[in-house]
N, C-alpha and C. Protein backbone atom coordinates (compact mmCIF):
# COMPACT_ATOMS: atom_id res chain seq x y z
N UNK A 1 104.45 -57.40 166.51
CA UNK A 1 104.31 -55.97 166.67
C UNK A 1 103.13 -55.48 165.85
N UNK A 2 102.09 -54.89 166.09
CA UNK A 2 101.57 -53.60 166.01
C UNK A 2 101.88 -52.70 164.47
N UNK A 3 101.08 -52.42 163.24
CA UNK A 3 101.52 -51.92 162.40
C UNK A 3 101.87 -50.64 162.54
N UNK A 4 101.57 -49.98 163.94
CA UNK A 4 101.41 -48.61 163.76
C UNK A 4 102.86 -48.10 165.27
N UNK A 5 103.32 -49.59 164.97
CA UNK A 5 104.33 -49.51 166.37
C UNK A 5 105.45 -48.46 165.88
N UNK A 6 106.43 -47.15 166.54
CA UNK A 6 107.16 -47.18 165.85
C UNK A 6 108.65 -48.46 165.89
N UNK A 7 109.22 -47.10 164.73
CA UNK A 7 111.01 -48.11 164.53
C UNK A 7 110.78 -49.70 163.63
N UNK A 8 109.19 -49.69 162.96
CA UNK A 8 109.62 -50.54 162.00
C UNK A 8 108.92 -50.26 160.80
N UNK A 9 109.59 -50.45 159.81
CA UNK A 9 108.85 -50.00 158.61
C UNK A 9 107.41 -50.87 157.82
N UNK A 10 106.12 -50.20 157.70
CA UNK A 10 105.18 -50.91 157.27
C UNK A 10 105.76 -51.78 155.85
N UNK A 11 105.25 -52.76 155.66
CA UNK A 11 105.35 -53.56 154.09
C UNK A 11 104.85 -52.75 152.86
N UNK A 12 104.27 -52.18 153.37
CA UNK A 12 103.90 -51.36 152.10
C UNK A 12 104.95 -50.40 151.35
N UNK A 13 105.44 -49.72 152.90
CA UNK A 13 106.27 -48.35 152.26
C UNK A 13 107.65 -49.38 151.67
N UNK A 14 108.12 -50.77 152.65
CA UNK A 14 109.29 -51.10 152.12
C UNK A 14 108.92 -51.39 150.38
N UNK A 15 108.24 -51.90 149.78
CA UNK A 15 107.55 -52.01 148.62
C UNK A 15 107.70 -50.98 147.50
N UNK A 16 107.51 -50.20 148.22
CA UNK A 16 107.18 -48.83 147.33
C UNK A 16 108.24 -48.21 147.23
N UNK A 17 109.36 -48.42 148.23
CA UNK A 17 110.94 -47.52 148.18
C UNK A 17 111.76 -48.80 147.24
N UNK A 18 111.15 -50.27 147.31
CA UNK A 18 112.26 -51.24 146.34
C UNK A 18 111.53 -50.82 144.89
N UNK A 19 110.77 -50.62 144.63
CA UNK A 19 109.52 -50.21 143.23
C UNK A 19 110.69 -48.63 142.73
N UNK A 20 110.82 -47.99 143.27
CA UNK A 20 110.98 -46.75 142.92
C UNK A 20 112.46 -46.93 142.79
N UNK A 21 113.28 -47.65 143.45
CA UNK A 21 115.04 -48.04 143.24
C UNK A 21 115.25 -48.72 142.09
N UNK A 22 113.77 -49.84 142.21
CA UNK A 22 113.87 -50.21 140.51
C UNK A 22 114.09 -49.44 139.50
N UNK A 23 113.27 -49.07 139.38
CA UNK A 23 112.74 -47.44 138.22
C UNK A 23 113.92 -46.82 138.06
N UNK A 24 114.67 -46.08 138.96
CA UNK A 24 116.36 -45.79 139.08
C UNK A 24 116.79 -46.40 138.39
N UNK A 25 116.99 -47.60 138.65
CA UNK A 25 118.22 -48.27 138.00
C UNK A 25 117.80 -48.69 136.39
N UNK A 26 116.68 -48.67 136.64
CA UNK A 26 116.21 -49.21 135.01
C UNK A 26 116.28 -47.85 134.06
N UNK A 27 116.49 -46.76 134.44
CA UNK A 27 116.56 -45.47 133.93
C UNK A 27 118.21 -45.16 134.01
N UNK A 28 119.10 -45.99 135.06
CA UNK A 28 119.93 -45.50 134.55
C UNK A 28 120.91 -47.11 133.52
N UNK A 29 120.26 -47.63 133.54
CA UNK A 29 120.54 -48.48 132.62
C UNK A 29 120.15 -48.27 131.03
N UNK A 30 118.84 -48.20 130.99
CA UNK A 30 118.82 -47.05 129.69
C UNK A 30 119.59 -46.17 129.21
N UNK A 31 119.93 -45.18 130.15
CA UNK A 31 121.29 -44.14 129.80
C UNK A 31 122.41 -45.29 129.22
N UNK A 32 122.95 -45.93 129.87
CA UNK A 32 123.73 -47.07 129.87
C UNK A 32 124.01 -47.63 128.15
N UNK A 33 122.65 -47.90 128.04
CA UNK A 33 122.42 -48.04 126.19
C UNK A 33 122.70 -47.18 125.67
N UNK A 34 121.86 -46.20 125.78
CA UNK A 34 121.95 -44.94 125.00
C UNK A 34 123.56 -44.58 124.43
N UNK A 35 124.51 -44.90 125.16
CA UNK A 35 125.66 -44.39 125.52
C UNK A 35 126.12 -45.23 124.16
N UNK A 36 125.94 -46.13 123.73
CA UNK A 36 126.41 -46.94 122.28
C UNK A 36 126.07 -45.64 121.21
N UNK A 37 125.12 -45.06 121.39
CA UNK A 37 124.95 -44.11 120.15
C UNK A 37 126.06 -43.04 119.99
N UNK A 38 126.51 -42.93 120.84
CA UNK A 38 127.95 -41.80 120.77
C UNK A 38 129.25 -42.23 120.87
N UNK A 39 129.30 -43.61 120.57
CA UNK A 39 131.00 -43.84 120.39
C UNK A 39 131.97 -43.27 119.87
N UNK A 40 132.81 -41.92 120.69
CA UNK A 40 133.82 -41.79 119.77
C UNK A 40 134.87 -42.11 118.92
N UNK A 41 135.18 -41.35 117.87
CA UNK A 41 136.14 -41.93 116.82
C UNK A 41 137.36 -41.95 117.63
N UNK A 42 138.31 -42.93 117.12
CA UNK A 42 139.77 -42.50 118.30
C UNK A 42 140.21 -40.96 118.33
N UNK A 43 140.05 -40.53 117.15
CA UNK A 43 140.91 -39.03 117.81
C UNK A 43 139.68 -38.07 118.40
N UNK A 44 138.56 -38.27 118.96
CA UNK A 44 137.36 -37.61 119.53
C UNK A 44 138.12 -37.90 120.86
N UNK A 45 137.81 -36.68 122.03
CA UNK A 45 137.66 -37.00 123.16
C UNK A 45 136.70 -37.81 123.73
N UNK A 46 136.63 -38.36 124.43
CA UNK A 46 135.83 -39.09 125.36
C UNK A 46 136.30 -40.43 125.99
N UNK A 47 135.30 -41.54 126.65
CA UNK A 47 135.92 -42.77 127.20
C UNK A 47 136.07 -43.70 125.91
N UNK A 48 136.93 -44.40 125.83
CA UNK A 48 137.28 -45.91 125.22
C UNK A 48 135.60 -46.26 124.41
N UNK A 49 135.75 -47.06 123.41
CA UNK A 49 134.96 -47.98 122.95
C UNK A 49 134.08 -48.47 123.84
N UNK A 50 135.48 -49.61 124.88
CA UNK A 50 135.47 -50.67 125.31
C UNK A 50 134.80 -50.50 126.74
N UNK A 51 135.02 -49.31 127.00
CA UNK A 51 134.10 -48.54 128.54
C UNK A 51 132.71 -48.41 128.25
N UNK A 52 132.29 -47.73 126.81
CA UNK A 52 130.96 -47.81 126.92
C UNK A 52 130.43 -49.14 126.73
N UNK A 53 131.37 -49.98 125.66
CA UNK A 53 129.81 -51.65 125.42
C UNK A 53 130.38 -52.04 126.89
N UNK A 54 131.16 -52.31 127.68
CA UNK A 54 131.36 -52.71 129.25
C UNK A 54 129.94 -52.29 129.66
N UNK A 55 129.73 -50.95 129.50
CA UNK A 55 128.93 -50.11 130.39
C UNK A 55 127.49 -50.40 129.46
N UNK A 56 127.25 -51.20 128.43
CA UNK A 56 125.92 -51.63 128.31
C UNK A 56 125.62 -52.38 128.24
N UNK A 57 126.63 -53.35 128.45
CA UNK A 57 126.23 -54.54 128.93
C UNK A 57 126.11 -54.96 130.15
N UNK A 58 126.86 -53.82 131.44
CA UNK A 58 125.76 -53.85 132.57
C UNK A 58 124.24 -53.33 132.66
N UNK A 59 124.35 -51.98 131.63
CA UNK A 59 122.64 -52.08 131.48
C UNK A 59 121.90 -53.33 130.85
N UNK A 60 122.49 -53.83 130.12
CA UNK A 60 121.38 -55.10 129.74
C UNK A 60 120.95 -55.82 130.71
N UNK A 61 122.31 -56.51 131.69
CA UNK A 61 122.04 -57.18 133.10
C UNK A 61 121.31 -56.56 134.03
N UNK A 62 121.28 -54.87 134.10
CA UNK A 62 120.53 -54.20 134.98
C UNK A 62 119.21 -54.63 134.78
N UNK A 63 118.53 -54.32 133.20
CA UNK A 63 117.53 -54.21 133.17
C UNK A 63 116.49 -55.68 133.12
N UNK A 64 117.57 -56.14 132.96
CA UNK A 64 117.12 -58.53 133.01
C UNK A 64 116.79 -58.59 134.40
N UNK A 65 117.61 -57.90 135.34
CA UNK A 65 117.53 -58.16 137.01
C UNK A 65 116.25 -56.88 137.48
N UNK A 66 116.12 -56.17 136.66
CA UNK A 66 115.20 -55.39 137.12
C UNK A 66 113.65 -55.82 136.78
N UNK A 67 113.40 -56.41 135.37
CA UNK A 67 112.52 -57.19 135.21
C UNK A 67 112.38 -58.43 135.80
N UNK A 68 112.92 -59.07 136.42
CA UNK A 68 113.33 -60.31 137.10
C UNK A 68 112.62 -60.00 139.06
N UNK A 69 112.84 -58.83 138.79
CA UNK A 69 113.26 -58.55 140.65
C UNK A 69 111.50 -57.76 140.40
N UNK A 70 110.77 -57.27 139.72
CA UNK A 70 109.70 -56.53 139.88
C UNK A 70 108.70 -57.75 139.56
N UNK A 71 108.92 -58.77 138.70
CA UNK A 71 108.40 -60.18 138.46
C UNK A 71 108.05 -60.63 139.59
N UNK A 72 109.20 -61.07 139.94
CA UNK A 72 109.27 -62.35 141.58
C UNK A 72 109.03 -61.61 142.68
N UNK A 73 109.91 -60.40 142.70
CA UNK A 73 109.89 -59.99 144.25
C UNK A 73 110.99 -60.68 144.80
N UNK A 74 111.92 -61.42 144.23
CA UNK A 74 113.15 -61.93 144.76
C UNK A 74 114.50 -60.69 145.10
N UNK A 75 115.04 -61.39 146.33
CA UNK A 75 115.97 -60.06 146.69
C UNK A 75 117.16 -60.48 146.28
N UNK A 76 117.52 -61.99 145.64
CA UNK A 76 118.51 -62.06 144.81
C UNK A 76 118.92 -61.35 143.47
N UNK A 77 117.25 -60.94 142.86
CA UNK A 77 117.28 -60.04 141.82
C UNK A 77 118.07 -58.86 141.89
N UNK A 78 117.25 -58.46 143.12
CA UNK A 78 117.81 -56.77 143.44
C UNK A 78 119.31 -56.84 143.74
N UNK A 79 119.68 -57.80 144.02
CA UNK A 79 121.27 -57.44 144.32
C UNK A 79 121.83 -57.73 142.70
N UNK A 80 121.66 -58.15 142.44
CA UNK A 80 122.28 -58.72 140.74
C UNK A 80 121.91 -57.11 140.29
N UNK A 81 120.50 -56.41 140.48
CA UNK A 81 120.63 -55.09 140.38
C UNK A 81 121.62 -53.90 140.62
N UNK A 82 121.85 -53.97 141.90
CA UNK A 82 122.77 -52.92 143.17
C UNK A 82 123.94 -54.05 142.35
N UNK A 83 124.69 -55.02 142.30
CA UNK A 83 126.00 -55.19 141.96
C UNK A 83 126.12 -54.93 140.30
N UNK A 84 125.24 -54.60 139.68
CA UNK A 84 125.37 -54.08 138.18
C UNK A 84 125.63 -52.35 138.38
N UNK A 85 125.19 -51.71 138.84
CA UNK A 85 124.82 -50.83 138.46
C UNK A 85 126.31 -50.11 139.22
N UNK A 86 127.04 -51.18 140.50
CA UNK A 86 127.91 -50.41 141.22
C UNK A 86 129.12 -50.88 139.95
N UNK A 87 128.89 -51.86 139.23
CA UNK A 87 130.21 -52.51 138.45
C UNK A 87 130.13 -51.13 137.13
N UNK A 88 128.82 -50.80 136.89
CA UNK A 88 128.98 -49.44 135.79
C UNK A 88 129.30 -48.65 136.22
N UNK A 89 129.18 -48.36 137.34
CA UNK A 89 129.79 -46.75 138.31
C UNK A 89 131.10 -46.62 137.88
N UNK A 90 131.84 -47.92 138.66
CA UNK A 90 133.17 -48.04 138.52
C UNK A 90 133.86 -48.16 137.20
N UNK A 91 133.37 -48.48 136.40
CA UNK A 91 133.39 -48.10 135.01
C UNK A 91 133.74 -47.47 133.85
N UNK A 92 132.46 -46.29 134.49
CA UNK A 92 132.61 -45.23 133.76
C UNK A 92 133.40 -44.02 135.07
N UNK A 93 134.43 -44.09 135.83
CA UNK A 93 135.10 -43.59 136.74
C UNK A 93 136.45 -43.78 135.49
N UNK A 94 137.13 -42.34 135.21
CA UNK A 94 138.42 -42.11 134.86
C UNK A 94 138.91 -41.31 136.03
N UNK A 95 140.70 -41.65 135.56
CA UNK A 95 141.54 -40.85 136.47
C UNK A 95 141.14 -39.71 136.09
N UNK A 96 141.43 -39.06 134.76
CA UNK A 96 141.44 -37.83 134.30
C UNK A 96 140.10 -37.39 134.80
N UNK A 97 138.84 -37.89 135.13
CA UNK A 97 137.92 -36.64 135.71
C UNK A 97 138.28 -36.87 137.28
N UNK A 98 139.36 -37.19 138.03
CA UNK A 98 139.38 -36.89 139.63
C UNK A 98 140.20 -35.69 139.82
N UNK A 99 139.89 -35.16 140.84
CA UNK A 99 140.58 -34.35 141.61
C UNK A 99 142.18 -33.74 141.57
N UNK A 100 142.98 -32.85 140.61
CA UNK A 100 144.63 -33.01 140.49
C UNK A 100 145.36 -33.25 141.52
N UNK A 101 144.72 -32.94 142.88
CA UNK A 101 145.44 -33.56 144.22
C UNK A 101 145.52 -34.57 143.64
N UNK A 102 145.18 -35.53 143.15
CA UNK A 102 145.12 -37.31 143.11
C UNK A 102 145.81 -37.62 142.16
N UNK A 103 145.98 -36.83 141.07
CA UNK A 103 146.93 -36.92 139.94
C UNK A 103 148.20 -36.49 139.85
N UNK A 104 148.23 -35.56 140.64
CA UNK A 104 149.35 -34.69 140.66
C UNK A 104 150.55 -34.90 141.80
N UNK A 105 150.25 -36.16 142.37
CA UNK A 105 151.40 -36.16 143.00
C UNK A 105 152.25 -37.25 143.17
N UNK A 106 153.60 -36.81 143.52
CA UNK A 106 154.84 -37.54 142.98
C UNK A 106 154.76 -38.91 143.34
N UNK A 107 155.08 -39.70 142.84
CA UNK A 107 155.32 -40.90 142.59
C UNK A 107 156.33 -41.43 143.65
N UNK A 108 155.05 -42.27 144.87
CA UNK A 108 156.29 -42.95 145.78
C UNK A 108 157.09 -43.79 145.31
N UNK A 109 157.55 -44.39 144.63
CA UNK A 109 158.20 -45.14 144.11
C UNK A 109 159.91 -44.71 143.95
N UNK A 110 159.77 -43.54 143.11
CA UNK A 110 160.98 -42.39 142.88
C UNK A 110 161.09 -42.54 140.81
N UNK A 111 161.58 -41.55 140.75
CA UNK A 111 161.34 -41.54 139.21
C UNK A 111 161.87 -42.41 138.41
N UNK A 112 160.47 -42.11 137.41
CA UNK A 112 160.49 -43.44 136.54
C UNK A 112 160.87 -43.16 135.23
């Protein structure tokens, strides 16, 4: 095909949209670190200890796979990327910040 065919994307732009997803993730892996500087004391609100070093030590892996994946150009990188960054999502996800529909209702089970 034709570079100027449509319905397929030039090499360049795919390049430039994996370049810029990098950058994302390496920015939010940074946050990721950052997040060690505010560990609360137990009686402070916030998440667990054990949620934030979880959660920076997927930024460390983020940012190994992000240097790794802008290096080579390997698309094994980028997924070691996209599966870090979805394992911190899930992570830093508590019940207490969802929706009280989701919390608030009775227990199929029957009381406990």
């Amino acid at each position: 095909m034709a570079r100027g065919t449509p319905g397929r994307t030039p090499p360049d732009a795919r390049l430039t949209r994996a370049k810029v997803g990098l950058v994302l993730a390496a920015l939010l892996a940074v946050s990721d670190l950052a997040s060690l500087l505010s560990i609360p004391d137990s009686d402070e609100p916030g998440p667990p200890a054990a949620v934030l070093i979880a959660g920076a030590a997927y930024g460390v892996i983020t940012l190994v796979a992000v240097v790794y994946t802008w290096r080579t150009g390997n698309r094994i990188g980028a997924r070691v990327v996209a599966g870090s960054r979805i394992l911190s999502m899930i992570g830093h996800f508590r019940p207490s910040s969802s929706p009280t529909y989701l919390t608030s209702a009775p227990s199929p089970v029957g009381p406990s």
